[in-house]
Protein backbone atom coordinates (compact mmCIF):
# COMPACT_ATOMS: atom_id res chain seq x y z
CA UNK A 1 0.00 0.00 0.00
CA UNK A 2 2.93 2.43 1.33
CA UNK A 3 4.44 1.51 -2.57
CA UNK A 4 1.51 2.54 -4.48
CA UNK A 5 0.64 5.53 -2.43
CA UNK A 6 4.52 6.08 -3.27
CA UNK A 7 4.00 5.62 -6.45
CA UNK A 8 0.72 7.86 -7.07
CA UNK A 9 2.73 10.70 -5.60
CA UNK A 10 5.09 10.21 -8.29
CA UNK A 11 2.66 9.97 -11.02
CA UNK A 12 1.05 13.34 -9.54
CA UNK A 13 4.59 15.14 -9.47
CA UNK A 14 4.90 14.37 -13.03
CA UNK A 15 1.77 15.20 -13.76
CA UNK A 16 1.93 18.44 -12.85
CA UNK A 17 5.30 19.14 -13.80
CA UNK A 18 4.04 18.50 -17.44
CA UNK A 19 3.71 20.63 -20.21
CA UNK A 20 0.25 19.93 -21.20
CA UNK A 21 -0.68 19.92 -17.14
CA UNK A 22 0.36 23.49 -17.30
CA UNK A 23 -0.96 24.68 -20.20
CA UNK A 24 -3.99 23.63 -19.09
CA UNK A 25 -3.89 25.04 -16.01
CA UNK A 26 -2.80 28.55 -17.78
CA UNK A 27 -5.99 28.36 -20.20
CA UNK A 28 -7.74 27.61 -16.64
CA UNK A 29 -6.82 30.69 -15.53
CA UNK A 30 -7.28 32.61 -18.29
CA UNK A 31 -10.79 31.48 -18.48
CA UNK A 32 -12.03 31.86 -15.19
CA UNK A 33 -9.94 35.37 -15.34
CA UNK A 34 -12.19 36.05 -18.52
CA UNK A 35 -15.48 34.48 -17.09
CA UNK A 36 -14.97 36.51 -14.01
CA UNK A 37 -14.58 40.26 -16.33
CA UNK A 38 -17.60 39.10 -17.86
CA UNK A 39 -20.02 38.72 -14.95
CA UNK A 40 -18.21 41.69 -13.37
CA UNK A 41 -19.70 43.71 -16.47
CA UNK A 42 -23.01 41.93 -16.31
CA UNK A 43 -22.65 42.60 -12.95
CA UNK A 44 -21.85 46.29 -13.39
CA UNK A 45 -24.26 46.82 -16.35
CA UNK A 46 -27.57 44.69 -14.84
CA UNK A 47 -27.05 46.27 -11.18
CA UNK A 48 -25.93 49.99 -12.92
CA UNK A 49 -29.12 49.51 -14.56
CA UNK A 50 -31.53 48.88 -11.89
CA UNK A 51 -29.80 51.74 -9.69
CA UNK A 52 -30.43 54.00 -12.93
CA UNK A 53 -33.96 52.58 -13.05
CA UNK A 54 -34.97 53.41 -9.82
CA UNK A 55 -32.93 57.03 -9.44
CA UNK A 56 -35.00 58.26 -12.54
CA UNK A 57 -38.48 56.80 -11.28
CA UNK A 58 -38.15 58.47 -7.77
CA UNK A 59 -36.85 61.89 -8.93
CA UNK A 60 -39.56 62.05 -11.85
CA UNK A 61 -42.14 61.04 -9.37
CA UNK A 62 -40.33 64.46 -6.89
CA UNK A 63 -40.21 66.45 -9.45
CA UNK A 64 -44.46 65.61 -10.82
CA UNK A 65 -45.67 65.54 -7.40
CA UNK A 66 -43.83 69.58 -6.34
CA UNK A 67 -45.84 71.40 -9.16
CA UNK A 68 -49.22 69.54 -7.25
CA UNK A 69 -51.70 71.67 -5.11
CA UNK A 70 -50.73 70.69 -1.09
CA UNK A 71 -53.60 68.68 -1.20
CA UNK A 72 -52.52 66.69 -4.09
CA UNK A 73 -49.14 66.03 -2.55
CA UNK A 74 -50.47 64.68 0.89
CA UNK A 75 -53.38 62.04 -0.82
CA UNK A 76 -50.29 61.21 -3.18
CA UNK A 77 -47.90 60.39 -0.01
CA UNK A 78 -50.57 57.97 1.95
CA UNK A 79 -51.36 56.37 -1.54
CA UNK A 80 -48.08 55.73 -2.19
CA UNK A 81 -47.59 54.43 1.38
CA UNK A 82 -50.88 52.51 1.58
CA UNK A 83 -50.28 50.88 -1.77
CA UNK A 84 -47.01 49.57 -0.64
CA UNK A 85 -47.27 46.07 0.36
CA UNK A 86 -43.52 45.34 -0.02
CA UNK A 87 -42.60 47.97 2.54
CA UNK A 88 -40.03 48.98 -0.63
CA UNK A 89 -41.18 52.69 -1.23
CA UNK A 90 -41.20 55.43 1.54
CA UNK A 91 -43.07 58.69 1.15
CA UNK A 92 -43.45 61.61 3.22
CA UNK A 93 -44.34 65.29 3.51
CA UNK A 94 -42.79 67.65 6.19
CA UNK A 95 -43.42 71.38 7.22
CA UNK A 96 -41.17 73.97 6.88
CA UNK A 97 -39.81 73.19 10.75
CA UNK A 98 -39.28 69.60 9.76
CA UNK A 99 -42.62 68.51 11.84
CA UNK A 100 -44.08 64.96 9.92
CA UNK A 101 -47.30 65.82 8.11
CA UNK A 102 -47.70 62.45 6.44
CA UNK A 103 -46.45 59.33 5.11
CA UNK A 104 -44.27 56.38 6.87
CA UNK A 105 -41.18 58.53 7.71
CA UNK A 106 -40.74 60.09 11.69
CA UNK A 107 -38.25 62.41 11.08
CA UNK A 108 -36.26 64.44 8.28
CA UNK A 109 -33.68 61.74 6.72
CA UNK A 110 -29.93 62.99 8.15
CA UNK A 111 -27.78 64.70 5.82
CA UNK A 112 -29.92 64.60 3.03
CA UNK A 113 -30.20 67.66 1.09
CA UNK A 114 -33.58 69.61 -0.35
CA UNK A 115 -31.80 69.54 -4.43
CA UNK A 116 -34.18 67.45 -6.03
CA UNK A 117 -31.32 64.77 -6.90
CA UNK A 118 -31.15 61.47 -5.70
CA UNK A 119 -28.91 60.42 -2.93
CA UNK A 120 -27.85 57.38 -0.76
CA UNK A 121 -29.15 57.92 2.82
CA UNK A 122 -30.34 55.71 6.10
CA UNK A 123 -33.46 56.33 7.89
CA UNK A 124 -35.93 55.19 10.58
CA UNK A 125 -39.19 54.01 9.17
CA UNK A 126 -42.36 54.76 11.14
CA UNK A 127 -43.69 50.97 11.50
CA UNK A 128 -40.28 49.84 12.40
CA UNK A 129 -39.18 52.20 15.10
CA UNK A 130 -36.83 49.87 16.46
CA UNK A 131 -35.46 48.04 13.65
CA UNK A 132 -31.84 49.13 12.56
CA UNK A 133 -31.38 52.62 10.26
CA UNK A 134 -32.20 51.16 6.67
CA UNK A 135 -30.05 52.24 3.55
CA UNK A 136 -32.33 54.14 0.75
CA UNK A 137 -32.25 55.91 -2.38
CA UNK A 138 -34.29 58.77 -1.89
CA UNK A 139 -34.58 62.71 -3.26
CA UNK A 140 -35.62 65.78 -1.15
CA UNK A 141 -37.47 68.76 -2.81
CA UNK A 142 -38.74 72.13 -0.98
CA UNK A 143 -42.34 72.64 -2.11
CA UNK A 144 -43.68 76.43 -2.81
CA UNK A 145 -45.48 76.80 0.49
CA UNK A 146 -42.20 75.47 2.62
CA UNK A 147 -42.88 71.75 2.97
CA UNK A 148 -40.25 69.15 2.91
CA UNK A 149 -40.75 66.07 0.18
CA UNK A 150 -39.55 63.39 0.87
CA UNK A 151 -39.34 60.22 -1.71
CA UNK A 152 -36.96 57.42 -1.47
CA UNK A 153 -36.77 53.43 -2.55
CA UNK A 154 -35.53 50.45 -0.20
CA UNK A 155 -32.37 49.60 -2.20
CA UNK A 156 -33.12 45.89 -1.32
CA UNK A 157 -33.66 45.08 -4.86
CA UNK A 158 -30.40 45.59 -6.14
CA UNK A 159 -28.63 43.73 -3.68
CA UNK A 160 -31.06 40.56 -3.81
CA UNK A 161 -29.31 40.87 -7.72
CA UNK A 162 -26.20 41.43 -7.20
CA UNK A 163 -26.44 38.33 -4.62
CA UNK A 164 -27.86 36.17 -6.70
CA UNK A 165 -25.16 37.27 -9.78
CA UNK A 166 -22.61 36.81 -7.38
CA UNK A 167 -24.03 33.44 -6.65
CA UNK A 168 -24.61 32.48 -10.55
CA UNK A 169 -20.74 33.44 -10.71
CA UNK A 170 -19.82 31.22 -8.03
CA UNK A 171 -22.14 28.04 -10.03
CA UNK A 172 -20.47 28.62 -13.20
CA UNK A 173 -17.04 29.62 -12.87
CA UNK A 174 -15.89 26.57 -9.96
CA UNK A 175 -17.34 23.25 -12.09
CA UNK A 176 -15.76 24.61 -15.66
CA UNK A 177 -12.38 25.26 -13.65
CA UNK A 178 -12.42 21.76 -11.85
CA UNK A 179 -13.60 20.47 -15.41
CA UNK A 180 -10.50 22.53 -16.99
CA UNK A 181 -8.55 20.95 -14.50
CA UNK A 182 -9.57 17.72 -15.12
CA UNK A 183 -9.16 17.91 -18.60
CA UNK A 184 -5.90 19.04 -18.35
CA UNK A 185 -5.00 16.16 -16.13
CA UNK A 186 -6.28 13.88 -18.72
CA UNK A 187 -4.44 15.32 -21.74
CA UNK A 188 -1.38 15.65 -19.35
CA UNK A 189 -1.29 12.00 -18.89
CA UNK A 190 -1.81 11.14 -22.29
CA UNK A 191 0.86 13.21 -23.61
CA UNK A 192 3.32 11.78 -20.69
CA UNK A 193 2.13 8.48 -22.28
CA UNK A 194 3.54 9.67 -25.38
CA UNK A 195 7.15 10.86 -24.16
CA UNK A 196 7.09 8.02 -21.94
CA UNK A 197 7.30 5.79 -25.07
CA UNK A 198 9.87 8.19 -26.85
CA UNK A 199 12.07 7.79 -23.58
CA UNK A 200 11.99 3.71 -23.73
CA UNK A 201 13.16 4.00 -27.20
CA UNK A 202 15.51 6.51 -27.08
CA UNK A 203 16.63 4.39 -24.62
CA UNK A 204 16.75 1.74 -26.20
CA UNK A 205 18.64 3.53 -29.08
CA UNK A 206 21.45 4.31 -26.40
CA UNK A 207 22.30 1.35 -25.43
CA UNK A 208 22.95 0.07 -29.04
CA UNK A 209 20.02 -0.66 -30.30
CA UNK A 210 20.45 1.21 -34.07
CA UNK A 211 17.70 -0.15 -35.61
CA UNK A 212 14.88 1.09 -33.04
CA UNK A 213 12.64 3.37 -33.70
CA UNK A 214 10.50 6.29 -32.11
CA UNK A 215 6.81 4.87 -32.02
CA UNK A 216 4.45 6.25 -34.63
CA UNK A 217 0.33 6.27 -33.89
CA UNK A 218 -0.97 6.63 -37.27
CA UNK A 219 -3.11 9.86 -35.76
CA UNK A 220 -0.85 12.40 -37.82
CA UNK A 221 -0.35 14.56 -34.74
CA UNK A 222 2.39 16.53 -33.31
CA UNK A 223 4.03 13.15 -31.99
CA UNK A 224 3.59 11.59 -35.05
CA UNK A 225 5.11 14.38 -37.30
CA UNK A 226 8.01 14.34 -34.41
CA UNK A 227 8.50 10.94 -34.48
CA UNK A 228 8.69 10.59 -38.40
CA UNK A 229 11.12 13.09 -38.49
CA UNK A 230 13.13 12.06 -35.99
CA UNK A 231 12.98 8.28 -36.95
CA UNK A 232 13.98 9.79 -40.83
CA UNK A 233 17.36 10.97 -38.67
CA UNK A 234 18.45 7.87 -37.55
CA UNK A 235 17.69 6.06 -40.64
CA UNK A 236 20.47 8.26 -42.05
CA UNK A 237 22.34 8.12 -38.59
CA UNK A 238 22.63 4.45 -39.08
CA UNK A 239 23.32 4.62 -43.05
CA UNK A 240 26.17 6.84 -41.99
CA UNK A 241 27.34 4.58 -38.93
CA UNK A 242 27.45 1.64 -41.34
CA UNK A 243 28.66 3.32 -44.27
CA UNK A 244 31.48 4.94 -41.82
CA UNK A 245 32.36 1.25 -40.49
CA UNK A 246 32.82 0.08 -44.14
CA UNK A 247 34.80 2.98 -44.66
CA UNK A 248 37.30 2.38 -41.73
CA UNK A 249 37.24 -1.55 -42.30
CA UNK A 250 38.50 -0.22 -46.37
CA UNK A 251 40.95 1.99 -44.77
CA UNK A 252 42.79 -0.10 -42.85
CA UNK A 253 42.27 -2.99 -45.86
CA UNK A 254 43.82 -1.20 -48.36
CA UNK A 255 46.74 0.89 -45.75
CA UNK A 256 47.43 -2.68 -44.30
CA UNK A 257 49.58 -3.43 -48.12
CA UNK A 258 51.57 -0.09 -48.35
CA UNK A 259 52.12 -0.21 -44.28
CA UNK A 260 53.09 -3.71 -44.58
CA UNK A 261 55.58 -2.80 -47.30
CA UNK A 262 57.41 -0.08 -45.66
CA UNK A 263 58.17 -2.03 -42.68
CA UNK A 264 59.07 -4.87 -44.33
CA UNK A 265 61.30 -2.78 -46.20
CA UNK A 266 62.42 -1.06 -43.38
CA UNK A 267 63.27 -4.22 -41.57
CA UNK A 268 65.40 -5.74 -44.25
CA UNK A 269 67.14 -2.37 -44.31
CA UNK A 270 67.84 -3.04 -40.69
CA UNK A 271 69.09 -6.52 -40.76
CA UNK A 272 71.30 -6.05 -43.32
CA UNK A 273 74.50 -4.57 -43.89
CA UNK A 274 73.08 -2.41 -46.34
CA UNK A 275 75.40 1.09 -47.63
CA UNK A 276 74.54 4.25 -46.96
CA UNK A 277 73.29 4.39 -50.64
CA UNK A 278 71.06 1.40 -49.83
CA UNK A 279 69.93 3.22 -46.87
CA UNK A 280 68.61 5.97 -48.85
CA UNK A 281 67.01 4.29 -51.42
CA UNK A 282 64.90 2.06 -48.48
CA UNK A 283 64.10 5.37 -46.52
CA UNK A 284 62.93 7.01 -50.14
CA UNK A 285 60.74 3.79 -50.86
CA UNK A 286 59.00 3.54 -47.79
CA UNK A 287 58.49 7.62 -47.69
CA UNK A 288 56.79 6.91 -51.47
CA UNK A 289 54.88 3.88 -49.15
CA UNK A 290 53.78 6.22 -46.43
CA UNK A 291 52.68 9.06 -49.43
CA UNK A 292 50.76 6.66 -51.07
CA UNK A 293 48.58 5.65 -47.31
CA UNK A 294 48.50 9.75 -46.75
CA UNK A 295 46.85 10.19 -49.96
CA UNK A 296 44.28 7.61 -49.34
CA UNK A 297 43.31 8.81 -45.92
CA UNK A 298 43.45 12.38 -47.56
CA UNK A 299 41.13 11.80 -50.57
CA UNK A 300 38.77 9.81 -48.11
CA UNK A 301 38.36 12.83 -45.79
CA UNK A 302 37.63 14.83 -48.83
CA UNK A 303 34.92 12.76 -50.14
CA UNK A 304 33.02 12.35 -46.65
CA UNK A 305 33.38 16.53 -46.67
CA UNK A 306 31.66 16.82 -50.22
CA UNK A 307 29.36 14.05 -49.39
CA UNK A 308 27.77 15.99 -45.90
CA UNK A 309 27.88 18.98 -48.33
CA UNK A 310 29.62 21.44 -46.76
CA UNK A 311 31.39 22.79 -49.40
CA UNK A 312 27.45 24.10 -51.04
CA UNK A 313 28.34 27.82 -49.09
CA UNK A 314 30.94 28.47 -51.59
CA UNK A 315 28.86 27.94 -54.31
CA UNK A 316 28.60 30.70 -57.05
CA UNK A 317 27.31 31.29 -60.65
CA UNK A 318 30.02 29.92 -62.94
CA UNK A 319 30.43 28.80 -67.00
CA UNK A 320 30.85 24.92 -67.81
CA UNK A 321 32.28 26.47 -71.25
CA UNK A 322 35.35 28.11 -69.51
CA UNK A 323 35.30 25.28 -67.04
CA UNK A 324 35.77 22.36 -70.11
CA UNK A 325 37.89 25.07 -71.52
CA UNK A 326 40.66 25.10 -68.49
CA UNK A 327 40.40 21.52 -68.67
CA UNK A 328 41.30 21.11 -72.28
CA UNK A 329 44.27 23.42 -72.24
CA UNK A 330 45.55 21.60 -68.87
CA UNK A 331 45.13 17.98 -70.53
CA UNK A 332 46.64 18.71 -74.05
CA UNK A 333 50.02 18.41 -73.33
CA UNK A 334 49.72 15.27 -71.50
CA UNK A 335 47.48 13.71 -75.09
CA UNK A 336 50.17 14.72 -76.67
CA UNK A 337 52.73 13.11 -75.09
CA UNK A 338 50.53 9.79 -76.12
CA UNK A 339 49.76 11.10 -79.85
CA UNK A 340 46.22 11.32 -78.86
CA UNK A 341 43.90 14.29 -80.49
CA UNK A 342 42.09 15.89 -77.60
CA UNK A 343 38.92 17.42 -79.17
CA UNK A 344 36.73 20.09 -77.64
CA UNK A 345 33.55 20.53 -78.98
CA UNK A 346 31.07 23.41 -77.13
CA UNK A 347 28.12 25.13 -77.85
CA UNK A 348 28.21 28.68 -76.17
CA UNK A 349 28.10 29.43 -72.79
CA UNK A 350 26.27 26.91 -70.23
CA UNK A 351 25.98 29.08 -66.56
CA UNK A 352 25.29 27.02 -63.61
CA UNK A 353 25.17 27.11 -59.38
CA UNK A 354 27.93 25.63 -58.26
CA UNK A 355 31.78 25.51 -57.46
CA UNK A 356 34.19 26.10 -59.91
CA UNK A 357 37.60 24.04 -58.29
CA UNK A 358 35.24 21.14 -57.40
CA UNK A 359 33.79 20.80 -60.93
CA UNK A 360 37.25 21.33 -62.59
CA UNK A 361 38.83 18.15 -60.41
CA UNK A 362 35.72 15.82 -61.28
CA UNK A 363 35.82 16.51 -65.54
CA UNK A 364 39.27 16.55 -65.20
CA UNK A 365 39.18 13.34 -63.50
CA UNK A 366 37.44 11.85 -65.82
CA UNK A 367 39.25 13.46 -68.74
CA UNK A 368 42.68 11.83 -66.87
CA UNK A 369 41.09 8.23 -66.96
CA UNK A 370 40.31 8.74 -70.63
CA UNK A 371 43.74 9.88 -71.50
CA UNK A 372 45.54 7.20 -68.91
CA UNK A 373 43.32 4.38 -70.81
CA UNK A 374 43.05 5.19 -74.72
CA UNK A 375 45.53 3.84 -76.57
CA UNK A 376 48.71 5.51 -78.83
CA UNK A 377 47.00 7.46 -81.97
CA UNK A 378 43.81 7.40 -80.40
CA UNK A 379 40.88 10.27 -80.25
CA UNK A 380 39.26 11.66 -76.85
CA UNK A 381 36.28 13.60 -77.56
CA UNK A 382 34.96 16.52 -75.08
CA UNK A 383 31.41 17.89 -75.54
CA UNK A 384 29.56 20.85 -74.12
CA UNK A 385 26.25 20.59 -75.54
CA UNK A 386 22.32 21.10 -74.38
CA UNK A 387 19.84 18.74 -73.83
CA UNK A 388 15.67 19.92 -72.53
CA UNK A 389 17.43 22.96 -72.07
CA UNK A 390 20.07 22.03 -69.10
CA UNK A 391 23.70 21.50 -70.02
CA UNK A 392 24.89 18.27 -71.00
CA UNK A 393 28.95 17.09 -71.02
CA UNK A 394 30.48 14.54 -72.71
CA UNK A 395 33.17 12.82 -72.40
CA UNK A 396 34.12 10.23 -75.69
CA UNK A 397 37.31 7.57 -76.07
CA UNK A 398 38.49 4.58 -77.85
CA UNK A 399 40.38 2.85 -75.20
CA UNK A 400 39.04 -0.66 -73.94
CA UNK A 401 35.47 0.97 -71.92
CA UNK A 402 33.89 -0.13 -69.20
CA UNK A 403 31.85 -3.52 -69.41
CA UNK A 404 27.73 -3.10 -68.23
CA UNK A 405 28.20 -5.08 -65.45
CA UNK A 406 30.76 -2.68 -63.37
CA UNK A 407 29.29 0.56 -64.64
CA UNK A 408 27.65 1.00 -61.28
CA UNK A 409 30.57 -0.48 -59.30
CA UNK A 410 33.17 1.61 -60.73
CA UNK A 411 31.96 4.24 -58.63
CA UNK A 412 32.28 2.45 -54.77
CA UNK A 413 35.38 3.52 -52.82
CA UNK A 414 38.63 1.49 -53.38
CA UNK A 415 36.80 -0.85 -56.53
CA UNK A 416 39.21 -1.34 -58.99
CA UNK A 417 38.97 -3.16 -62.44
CA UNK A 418 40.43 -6.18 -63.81
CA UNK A 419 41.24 -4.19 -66.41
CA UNK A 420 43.41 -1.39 -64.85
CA UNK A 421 45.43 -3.94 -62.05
CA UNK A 422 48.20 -2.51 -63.41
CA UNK A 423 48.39 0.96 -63.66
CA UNK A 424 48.93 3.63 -60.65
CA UNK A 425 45.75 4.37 -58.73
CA UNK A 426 43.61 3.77 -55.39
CA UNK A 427 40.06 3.20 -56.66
CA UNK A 428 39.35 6.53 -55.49
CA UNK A 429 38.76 8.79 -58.17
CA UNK A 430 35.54 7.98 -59.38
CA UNK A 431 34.32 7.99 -56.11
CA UNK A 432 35.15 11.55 -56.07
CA UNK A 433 33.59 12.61 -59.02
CA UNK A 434 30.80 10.95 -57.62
CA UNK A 435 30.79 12.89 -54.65
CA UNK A 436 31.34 15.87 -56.20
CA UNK A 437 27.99 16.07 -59.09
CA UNK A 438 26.15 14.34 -56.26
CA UNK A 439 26.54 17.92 -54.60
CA UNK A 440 25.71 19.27 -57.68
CA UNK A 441 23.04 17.55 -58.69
CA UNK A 442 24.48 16.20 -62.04
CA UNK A 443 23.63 12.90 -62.79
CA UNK A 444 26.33 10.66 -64.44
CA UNK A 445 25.86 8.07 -67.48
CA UNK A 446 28.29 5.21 -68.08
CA UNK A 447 27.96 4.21 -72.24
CA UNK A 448 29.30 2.48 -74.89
CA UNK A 449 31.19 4.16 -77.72
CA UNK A 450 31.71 1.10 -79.66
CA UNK A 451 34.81 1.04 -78.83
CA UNK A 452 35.55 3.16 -75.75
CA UNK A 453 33.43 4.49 -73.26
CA UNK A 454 30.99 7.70 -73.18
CA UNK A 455 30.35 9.54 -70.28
CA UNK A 456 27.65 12.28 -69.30
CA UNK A 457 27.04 14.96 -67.29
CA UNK A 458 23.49 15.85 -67.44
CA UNK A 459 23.33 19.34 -65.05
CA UNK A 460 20.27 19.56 -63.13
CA UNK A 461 20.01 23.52 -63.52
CA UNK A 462 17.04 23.63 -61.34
CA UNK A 463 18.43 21.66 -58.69
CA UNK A 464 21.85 23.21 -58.85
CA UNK A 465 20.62 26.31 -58.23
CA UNK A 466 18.65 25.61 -54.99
């Protein structure tokens, strides 16, 4: 029992330490705050009203019963008296000295005066001598011959309403704050329900568990929407995480050959009696070993910073045509060396969004692969051209292409071809380029050019721009 009660009090403490418990009890306020202006007008306006009401009748009634004959006046004071059966009106008529004439009034009310106007004043009524002093509205006026008028109203009225709006206020305001309350409670607990769930998970997430996910409802609410997104983040959390783990497992399979290398060089250096030219030559081999593991760790790190696009701030409006331009004129000399006719081919100016370095090392990459792999004598083609109105590159050789079947491979980290085993590389290039129209938005194209291979660039101008 001592457990439960135990944990009740929690549950309470968390109640109302929640959110929704608060806001409820906020809109709460703010309603019985506006419910209570509103009877406090009613209140000022039905009361202000009757007080109004009753001011007007009893000085119009003074001021019609002065211009009267004497005689007039005193049948008009017993009538009024006589006619009373609520003991609510008081009438009376006094001589000049203050002496009663007639009516139900002994004496002159204190401290009212003779102006006609309506003021707030006790008195003593004649058929209740010993009750307590009674609080009236009443007006004073000096008739033409000297008497005193005197006509006032038991203000018993207005209170019996402002009791009984004071009492309607009470009714109405206490059950729809205790129902406020109670609502609040409920939507409180349901929403603790909620983050209750989140917690688990998130939990759950924490201690390893990649692949769980935030609950989702189906009822398309805040929580929901929440949820979804926040489920969409670790989806490419653990994408990342995974893709990051292949990534390291890559790194230290293809560092583990040059590393090996240089320390077994290094090693045989040691043990033997080796001359200080021999000494040289080991220390220059594994420096061109350690190089070679920089520049793999290097181009890695560059491709993870153009994959979580950070490099899109320094984008700006720039021309493929000058961009396949600088290429050409940096990759002639090198065809040449080979006899192969490097061709540009462009068809005005193509502007685009984007960054003018990164876009010069992906065509030139490519352009580098076509001149490292066409043949003596043979032709490399490089076209600017348009295509549904967004800029189109292409790249054309006769070497020995790319076969279907590793035209999507060629472009994973470290993947390297039967066909190029033998020349210098890491696998890493194309994996750049990918990187780099990814950010772009340029979609690549891996064809045949019977013989050779065509690659294009289709620019995504839209896209780019964004």
């Amino acid at each position: 029992m001592f457990v439960a009660s135990g944990s009740f009090s929690v549950f309470l403490i968390d109640l109302a330490q929640g959110t929704t418990f608060r806001l409820a009890c906020a809109f709460a306020g703010f309603f019985g705050a506006s419910t209570v202006v509103l009877f406090l007008f009613i209140y000022w306006q039905t009361a202000g009203s009757e007080v109004n009401r009753i001011d007007n009748l009893i000085a119009k009634d003074a001021k019609i019963v002065a211009e009267l004959p004497s005689d007039a006046v005193r049948q008009f004071v017993e009538t009024r008296v006589t006619g009373d059966f609520h003991r609510l009106s008081y009438a009376a008529l006094f001589d000049a000295q203050g002496h009663p004439v007639a009516g139900n009034l002994d004496t002159l009310p204190e401290g009212l005066p003779p102006d006609g106007k309506v003021h707030i004043t006790r008195i003593q009524p004649t058929e209740r001598a010993f009750d307590e002093l009674e609080s009236v509205r009443a007006v004073e006026r000096r008739l033409g011959d000297g008497e005193l008028l005197v006509i006032g109203r038991n203000s018993e009225e207005v209170e019996r309403l402002r009791a009984e709006l004071i009492s309607a206020l009470e009714l109405g305001l206490i059950p729809a704050m205790i129902a406020a309350l109670a609502g609040g409670m409920f939507l409180s607990w349901r929403t603790s329900n909620r983050v209750k769930e989140v917690h688990r998970a998130a939990e759950r997430i924490m201690r390893g568990h990649l692949r769980q996910r935030l609950p989702v409802r189906g009822t398309r609410d805040e929580f929901d929407k929440l949820s979804h997104s926040v489920n969409l983040m670790l989806d490419e959390i653990e994408r990342l995480l995974d893709e990051l783990k292949a990534t390291g497992d890559e790194i230290a399979h293809d560092l583990r050959t040059p590393l090996t290398r240089v320390r077994a060089r290094l090693e045989n250096t040691r043990r033997a009696d080796a001359t200080p030219e021999e000494l040289e030559a080991a220390i220059d081999k594994a420096t061109i070993g350690l190089d070679q593991a920089l520049a793999i760790i290097t181009a890695l790190l560059r491709i993870r910073e153009l994959e979580v696009g950070r490099r899109r701030a320094g984008f700006t409006q720039i021309d493929l045509a000058e961009v396949v331009s600088a290429i050409h004129d940096l990759y002639q000399p090198l065809a040449e060396e080979k006899d192969i006719a490097l061709l540009l081919e462009t068809n005005g100016s193509a502007p685009i969004y984007g960054d003018h370095d990164l876009l010069i090392e992906a065509i030139g990459n490519l352009v580098d692969n076509a001149v490292k792999f066409t043949p003596e004598g043979g032709k490399i083609r490089v076209i600017l051209a348009e295509r549904d109105g967004m800029p189109v590159i292409r790249i054309e050789d006769n070497g020995p292409g790319i076969a279907p079947e590793e035209r999507e491979m060629v472009f994973t980290r470290f993947y390297r071809s039967g066909r190029t085993k033998g020349t210098m590389g890491m696998g890493l290039g194309l994996s750049l380029v990918a990187a780099i129209t990814r950010l772009h938005n340029i979609s690549i194209d891996i064809g045949d050019n019977k013989p050779g291979c065509a690659i294009e660039l289709l620019v995504n101008t839209a896209g780019s721009a964004s």
